[in-house]
Protein backbone atom coordinates (compact mmCIF):
# COMPACT_ATOMS: atom_id res chain seq x y z
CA UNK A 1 75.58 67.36 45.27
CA UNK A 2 76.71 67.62 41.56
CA UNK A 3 76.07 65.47 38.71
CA UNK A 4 79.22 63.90 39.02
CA UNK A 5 79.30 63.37 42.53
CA UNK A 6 75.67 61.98 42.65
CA UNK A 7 76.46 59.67 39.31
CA UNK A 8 79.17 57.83 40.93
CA UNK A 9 77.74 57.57 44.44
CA UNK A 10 76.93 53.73 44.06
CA UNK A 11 81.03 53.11 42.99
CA UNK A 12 82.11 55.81 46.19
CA UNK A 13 83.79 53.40 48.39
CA UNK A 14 86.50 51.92 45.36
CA UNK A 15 89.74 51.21 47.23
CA UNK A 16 92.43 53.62 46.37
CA UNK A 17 96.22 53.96 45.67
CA UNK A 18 97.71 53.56 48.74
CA UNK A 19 100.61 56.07 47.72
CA UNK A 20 99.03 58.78 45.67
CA UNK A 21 96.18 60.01 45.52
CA UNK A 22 92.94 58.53 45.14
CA UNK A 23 92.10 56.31 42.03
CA UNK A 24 89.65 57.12 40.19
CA UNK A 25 86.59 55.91 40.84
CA UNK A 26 84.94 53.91 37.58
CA UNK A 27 82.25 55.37 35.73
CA UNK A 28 79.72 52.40 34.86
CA UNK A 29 76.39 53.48 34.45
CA UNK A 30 74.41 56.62 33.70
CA UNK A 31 72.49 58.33 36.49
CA UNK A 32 69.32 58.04 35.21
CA UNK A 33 70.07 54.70 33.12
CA UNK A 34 70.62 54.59 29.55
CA UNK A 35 67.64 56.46 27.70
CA UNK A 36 65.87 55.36 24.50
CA UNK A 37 67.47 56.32 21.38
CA UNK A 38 65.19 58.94 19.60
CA UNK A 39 63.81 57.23 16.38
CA UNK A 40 60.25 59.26 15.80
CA UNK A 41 59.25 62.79 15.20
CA UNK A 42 56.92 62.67 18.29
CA UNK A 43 59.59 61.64 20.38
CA UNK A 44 61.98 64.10 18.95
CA UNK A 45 59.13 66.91 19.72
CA UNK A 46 59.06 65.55 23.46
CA UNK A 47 63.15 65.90 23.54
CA UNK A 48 62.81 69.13 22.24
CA UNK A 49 60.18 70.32 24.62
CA UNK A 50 62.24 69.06 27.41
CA UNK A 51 65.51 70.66 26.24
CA UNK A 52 63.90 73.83 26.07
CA UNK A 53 62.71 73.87 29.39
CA UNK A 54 65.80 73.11 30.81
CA UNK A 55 68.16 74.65 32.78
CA UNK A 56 71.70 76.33 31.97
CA UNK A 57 75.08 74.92 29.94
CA UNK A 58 73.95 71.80 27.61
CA UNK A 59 76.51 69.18 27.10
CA UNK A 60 76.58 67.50 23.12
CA UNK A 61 78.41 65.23 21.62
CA UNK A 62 78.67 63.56 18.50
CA UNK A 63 79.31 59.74 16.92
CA UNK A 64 80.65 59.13 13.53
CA UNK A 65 81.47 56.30 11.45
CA UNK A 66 85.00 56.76 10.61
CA UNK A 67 86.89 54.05 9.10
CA UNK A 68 83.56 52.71 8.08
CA UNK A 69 81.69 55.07 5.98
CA UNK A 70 81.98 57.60 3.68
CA UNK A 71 82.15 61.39 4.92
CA UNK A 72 81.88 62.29 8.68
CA UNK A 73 78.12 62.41 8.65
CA UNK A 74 77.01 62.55 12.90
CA UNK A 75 75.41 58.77 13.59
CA UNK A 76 74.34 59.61 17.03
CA UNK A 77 73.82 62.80 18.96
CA UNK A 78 74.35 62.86 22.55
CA UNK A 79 72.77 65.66 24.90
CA UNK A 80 72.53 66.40 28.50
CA UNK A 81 71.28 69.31 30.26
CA UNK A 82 70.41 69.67 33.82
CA UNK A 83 65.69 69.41 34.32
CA UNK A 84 65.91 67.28 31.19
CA UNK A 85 68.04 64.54 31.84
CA UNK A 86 70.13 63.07 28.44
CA UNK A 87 68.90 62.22 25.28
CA UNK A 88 70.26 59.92 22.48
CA UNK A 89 69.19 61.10 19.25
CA UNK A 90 69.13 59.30 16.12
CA UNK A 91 70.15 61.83 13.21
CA UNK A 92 69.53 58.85 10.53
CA UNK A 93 65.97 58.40 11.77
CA UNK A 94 65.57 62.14 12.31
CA UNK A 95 67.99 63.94 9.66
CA UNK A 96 66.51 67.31 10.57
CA UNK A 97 67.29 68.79 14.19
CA UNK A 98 66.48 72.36 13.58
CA UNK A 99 63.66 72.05 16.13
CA UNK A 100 66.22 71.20 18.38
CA UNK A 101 68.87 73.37 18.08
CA UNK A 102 66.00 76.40 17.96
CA UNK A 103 65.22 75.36 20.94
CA UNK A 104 68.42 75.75 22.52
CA UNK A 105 69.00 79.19 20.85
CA UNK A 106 71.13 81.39 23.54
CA UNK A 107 71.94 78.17 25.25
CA UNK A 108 76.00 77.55 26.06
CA UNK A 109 76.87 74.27 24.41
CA UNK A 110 79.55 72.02 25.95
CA UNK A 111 81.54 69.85 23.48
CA UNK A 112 84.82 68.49 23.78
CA UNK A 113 86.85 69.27 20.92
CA UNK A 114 84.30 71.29 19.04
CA UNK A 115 85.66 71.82 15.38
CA UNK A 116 85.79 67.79 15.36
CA UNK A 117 81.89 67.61 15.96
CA UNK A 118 80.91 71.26 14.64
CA UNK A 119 80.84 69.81 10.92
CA UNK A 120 78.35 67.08 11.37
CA UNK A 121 75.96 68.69 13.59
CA UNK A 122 75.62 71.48 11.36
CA UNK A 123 75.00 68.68 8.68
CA UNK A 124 71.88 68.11 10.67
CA UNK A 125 70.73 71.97 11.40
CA UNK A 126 72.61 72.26 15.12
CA UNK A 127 74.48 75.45 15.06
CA UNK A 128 75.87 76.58 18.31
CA UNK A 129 75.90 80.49 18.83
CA UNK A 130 77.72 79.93 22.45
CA UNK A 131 79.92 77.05 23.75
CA UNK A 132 82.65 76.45 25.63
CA UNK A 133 85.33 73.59 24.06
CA UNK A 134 86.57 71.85 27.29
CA UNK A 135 89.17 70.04 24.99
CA UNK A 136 90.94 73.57 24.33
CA UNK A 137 90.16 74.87 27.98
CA UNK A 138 92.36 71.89 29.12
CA UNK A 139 94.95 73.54 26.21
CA UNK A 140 94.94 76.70 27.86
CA UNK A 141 95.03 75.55 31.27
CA UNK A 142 97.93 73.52 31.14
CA UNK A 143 96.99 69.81 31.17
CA UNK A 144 99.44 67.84 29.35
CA UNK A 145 96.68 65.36 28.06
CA UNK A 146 93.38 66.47 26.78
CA UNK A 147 91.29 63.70 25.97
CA UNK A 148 87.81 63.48 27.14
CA UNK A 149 88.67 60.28 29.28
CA UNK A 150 92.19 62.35 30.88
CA UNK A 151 90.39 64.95 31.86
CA UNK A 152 87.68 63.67 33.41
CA UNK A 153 90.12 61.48 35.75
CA UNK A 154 92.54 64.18 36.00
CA UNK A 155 89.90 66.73 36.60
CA UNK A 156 87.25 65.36 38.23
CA UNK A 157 88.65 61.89 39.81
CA UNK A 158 86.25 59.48 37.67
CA UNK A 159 87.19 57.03 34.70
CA UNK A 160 85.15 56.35 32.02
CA UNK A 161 84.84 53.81 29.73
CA UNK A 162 86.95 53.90 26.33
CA UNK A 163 86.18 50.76 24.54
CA UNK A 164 83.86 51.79 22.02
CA UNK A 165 85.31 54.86 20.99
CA UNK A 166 86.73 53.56 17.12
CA UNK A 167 83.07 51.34 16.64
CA UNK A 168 81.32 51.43 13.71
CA UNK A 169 78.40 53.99 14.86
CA UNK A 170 76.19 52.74 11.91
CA UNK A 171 75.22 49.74 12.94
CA UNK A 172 71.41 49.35 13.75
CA UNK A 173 70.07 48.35 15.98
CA UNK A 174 73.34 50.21 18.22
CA UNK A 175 74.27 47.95 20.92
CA UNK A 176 73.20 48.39 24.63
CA UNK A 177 77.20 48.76 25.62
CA UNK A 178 77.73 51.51 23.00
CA UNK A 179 74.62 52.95 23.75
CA UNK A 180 76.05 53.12 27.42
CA UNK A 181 79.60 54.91 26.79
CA UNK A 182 77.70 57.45 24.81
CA UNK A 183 75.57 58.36 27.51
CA UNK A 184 78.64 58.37 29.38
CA UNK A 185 80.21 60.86 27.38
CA UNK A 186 78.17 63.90 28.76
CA UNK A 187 77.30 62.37 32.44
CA UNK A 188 79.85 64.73 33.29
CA UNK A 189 80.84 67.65 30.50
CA UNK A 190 78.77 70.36 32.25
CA UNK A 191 80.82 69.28 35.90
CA UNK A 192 84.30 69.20 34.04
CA UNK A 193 83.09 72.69 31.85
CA UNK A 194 82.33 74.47 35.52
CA UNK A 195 85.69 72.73 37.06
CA UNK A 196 87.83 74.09 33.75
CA UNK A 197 86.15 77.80 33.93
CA UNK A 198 87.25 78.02 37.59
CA UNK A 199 90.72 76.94 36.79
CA UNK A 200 90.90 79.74 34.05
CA UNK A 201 89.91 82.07 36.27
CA UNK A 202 92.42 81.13 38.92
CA UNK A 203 95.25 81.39 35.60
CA UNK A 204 93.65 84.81 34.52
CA UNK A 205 92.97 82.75 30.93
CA UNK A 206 88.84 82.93 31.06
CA UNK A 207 88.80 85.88 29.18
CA UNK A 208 91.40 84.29 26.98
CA UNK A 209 89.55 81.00 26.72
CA UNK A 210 85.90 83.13 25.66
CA UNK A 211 87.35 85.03 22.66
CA UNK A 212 88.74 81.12 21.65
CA UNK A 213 85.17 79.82 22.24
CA UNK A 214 83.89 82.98 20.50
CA UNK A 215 86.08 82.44 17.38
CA UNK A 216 84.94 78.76 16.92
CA UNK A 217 81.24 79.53 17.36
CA UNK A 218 81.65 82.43 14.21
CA UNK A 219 84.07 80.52 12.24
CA UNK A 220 82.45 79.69 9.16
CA UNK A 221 82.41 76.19 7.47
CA UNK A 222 86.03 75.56 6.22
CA UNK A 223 86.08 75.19 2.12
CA UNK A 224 86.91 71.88 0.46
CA UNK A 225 90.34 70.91 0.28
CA UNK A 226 92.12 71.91 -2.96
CA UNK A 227 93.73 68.76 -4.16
CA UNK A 228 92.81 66.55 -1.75
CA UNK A 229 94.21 63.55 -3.66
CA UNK A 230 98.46 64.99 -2.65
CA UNK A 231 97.37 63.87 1.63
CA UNK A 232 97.80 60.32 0.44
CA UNK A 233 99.67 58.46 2.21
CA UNK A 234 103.08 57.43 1.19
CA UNK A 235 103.09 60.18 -1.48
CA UNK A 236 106.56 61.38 -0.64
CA UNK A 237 107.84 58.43 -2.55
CA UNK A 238 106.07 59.75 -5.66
CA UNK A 239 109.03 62.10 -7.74
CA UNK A 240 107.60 61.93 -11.06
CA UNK A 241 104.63 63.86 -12.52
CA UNK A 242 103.00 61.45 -14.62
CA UNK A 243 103.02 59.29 -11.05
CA UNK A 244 101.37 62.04 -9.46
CA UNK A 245 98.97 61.47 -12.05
CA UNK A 246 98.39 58.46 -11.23
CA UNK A 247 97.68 58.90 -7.88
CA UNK A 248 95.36 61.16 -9.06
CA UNK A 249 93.40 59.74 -11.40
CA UNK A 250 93.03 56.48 -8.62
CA UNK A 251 91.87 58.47 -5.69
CA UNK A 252 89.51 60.04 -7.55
CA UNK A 253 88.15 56.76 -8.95
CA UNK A 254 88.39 55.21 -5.62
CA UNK A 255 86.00 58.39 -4.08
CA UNK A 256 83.78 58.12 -6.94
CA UNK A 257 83.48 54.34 -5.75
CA UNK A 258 83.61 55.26 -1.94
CA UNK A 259 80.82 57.93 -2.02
CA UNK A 260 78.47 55.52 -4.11
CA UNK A 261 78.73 52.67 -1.63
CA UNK A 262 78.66 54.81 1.58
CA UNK A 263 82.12 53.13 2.60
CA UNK A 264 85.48 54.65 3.78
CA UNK A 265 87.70 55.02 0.71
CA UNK A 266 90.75 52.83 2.84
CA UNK A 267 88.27 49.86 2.58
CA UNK A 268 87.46 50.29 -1.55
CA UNK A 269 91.47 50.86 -1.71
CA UNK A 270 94.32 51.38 0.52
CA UNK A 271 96.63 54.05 -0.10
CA UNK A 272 99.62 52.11 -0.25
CA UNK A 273 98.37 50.49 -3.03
CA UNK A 274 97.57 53.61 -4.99
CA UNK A 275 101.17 54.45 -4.21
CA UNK A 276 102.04 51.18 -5.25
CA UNK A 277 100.73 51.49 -8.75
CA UNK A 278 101.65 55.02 -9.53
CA UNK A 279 105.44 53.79 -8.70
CA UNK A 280 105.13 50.66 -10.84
CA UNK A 281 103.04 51.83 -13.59
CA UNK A 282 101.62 48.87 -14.89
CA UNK A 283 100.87 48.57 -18.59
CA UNK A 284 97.83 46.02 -18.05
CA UNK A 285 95.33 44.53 -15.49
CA UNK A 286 97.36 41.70 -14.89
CA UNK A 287 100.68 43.56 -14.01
CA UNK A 288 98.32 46.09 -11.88
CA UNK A 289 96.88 42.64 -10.25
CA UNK A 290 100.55 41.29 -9.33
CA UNK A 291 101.14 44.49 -6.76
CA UNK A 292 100.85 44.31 -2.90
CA UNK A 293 96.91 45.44 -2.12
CA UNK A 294 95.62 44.26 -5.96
CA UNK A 295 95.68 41.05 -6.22
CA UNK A 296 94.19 39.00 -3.29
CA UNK A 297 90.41 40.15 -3.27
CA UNK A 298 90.02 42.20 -6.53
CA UNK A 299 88.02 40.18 -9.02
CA UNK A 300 88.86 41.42 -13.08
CA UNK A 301 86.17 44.03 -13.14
CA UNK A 302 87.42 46.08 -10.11
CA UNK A 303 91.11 45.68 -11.77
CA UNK A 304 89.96 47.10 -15.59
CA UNK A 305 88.41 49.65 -13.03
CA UNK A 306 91.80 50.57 -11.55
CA UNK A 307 93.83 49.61 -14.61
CA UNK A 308 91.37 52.12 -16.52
CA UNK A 309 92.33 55.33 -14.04
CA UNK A 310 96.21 54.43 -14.21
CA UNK A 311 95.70 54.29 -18.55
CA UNK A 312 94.07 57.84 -18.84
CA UNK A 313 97.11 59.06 -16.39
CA UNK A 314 99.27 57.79 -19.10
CA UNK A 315 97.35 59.41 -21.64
CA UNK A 316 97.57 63.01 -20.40
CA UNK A 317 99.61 65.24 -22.32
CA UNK A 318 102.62 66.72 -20.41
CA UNK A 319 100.95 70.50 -19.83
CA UNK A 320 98.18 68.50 -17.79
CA UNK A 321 100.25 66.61 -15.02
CA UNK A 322 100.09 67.95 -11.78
CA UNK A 323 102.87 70.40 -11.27
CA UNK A 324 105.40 68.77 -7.95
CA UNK A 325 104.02 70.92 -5.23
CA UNK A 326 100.74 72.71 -4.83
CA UNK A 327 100.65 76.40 -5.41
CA UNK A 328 99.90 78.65 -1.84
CA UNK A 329 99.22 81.46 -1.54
CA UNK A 330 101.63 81.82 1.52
CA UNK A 331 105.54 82.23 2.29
CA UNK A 332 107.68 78.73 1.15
CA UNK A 333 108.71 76.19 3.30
CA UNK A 334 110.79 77.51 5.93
CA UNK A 335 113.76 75.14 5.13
CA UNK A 336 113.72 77.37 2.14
CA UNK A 337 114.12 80.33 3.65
CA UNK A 338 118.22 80.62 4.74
CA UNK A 339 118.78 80.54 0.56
CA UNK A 340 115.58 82.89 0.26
CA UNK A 341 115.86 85.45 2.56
CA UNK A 342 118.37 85.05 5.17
CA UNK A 343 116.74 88.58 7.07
CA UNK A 344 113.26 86.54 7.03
CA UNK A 345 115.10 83.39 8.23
CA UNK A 346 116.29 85.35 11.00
CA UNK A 347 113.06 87.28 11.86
CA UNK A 348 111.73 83.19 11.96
CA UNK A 349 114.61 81.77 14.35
CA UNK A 350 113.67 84.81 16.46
CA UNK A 351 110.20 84.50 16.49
CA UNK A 352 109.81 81.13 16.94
CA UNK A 353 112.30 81.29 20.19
CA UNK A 354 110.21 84.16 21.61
CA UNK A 355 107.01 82.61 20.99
CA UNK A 356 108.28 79.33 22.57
CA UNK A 357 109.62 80.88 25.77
CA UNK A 358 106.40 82.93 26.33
CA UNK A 359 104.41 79.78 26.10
CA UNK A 360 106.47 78.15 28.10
CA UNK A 361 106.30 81.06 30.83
CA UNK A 362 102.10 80.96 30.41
CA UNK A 363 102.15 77.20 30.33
CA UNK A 364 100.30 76.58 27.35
CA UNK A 365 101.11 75.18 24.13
CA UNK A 366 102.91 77.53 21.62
CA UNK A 367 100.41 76.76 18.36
CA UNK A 368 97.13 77.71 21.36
CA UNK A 369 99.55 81.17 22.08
CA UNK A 370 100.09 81.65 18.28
CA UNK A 371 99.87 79.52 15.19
CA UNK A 372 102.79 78.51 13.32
CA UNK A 373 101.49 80.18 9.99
CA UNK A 374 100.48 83.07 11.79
CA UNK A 375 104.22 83.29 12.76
CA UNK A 376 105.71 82.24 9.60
CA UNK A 377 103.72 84.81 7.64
CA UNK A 378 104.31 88.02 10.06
CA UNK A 379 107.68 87.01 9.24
CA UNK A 380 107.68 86.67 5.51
CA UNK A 381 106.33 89.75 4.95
CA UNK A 382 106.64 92.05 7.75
CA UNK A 383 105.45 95.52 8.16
CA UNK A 384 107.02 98.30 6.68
CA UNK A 385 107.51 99.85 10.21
CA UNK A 386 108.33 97.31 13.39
CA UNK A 387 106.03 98.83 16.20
CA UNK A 388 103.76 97.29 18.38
CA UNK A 389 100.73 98.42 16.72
CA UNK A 390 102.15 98.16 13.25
CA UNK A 391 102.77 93.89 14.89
CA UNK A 392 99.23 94.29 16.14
CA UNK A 393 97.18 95.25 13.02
CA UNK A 394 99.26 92.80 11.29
CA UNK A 395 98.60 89.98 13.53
CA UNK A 396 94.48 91.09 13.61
CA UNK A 397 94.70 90.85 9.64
CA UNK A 398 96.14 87.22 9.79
CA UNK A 399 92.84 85.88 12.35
CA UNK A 400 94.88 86.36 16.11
CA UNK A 401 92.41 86.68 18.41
CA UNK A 402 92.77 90.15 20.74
CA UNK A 403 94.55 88.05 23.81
CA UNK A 404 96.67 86.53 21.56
CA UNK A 405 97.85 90.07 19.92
CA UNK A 406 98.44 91.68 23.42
CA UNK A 407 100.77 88.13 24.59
CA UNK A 408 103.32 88.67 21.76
CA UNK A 409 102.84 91.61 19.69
CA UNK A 410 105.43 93.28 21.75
CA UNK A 411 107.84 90.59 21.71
CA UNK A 412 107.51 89.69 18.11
CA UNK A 413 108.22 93.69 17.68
CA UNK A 414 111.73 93.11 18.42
CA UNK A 415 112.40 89.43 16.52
CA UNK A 416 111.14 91.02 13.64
CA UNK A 417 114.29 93.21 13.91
CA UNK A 418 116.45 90.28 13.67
CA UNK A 419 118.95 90.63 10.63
CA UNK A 420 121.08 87.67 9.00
């Protein structure tokens, strides 16, 4: 008897849909109860000990604080592995989990949606040489939702809880309910992992699905985002440089102010009213006080603070605005493109049509078969000569992954003969 089945014996017997197929049956407690949440070295040494005599895949999972605090730091890691049972650990109480994750060297991990989680674990010394992402194995396999909670009723016929998934995972002492869902969350990754790898086989997409896993594991931490001030929102409404400055100058104050006070920038300021101000430019405190998302809890000092960012945005000389888009290192915007190149528009239209309809045909989604920018750069610059292994090398220099070269090298050989 599995995990899964053996979990949900007690809740067996739920009535089901008397014209479909079974409901899911609820998933309400942990099989072996909630466990203590790992606050001490000792007890950290006894997790560890009992990891590393375990058995096989081990399931992790991560909670953050966003919306509440600064960064994407991990507040609670979740692990289950079959002779050891699951462990909550606390990463604020034990920062360091290098113990851990040594060991587990060699060990599969099993996360759902890995390169959401990847960051903060390796925050906290948990680097994964091996896993298998059962988020992007539902991707490959077909499954038109991929949330933890879909696949788990779609896959394996049990529902889990969702209410706690948007808490704030800071709090201390964590409640017993939240401590619950957590558990939850790996009861059952290692029975949905085995249940995804024998639908890949069936598909003939395991091998496909291992050189994805493969590339996640080696991928490097991503750099910081160059001007990460231009993803605020509303900032299509901003036309005008020195407004752009503005926005600048604001977020930056409002992350200086976010990062000292460990609290999500949208609850120092919202971005609406950053947009707000940069539109309006006020000339003092008080005009800056009389816009939507200034005036109802900011006392003077926080609105001299504000009012100071949105001066020194006035006082830049021209040459030192920010310039209306951000310079890439990449082809232009597509839309671009007819007035550009019409032969590269064309090579585009053609691509993207082939690349569709062989998705389609694998069922999978076409950015899993081949990213967009992989697509829209093969097709801005092309190579010199359109064969199949001039496509190939030219796909393996832009990051494709060998399964994904052999599915549409061929095919985006002839659209990249498409002319105007």
């Amino acid at each position: 008897m599995t995990d899964a089945q053996e979990t949900a014996s007690a809740s067996a017997a739920q009535a089901h849909a008397q014209d479909s197929a079974p409901a899911p049956v609820p998933l309400l407690e942990p099989r072996e109860g909630i466990p203590p949440v790992t606050v001490t070295a000792e007890d950290l040494a006894r997790v560890t000990d009992a990891y590393a005599a375990g058995s096989g895949p081990v399931a992790v999972d991560a909670e953050r604080a966003s919306g509440y605090r600064y960064g994407q730091r991990a507040y609670l890691v979740q692990l289950r592995r079959a002779g050891a049972g699951t462990a909550l650990v606390d990463p604020v109480a034990c920062p360091d989990l290098s113990a851990l994750d040594a060991a587990l060297a060699g060990t599969e991990w099993v996360l759902h949606a890995a390169s959401q989680d990847l960051p903060c674990l390796r925050e906290i010394g948990m680097r994964p040489t091996r896993l298998f992402d059962t988020e992007l194995a539902g991707r490959l396999a077909g499954f038109a939702r991929v949330g933890l909670g879909a696949m788990v009723e779609n896959v394996l016929g049990y529902a889990l809880e969702k209410g706690h998934s948007a808490v704030d995972w800071s709090t201390r002492p964590l409640p017993e309910p939240w401590l619950r869902y957590a558990a939850l969350d790996v009861e059952l990754l290692v029975d949905l992992r085995d249940a995804l790898e024998e639908e890949l086989a069936r598909q003939g997409k395991l091998e496909w699905a291992q050189e994805e896993f493969a590339a996640i594991a080696a991928a490097p931490a991503p750099p910081p985002r160059k001007d990460p001030w231009r993803r605020t929102s509303g900032m299509h409404k901003v036309r005008r440089r020195r407004q752009m400055a503005v926005v600048r100058e604001l977020w930056q104050a409002r992350d200086e102010v976010a990062r000292k006070r460990d609290v999500s920038p949208g609850k120092v300021l919202s971005d609406a009213a950053i947009v707000e101000a940069a539109l309006a430019l006020p000339a003092n405190a008080r005009a800056l006080g009389a816009l939507p998302g200034f005036g109802q809890r900011a006392g003077r000092k926080q609105l001299d603070q504000w009012q100071a960012a949105v001066e020194r945005a006035r006082a830049l000389p021209d040459e030192e605005l920010p310039q209306q888009s951000q310079a890439t290192n990449g082809p232009p915007p597509p839309r671009s493109w007819a007035d550009k190149d019409p032969a590269a528009a064309a090579r585009l239209a053609a691509a993207r049509a082939a690349v569709t309809q062989h998705a389609e045909e694998l069922n999978l989604p076409q950015e899993n078969l081949l990213t967009p920018d992989t697509v829209r750069r093969l097709c801005w610059e092309p190579p010199a000569e359109a064969t199949t292994e001039a496509v190939s090398g030219a796909l393996r220099a832009l990051g494709a992954r060998e399964w994904q070269i052999g599915q549409t090298a061929g095919l985006l050989r002839v659209a990249l003969t498409a002319s105007a």
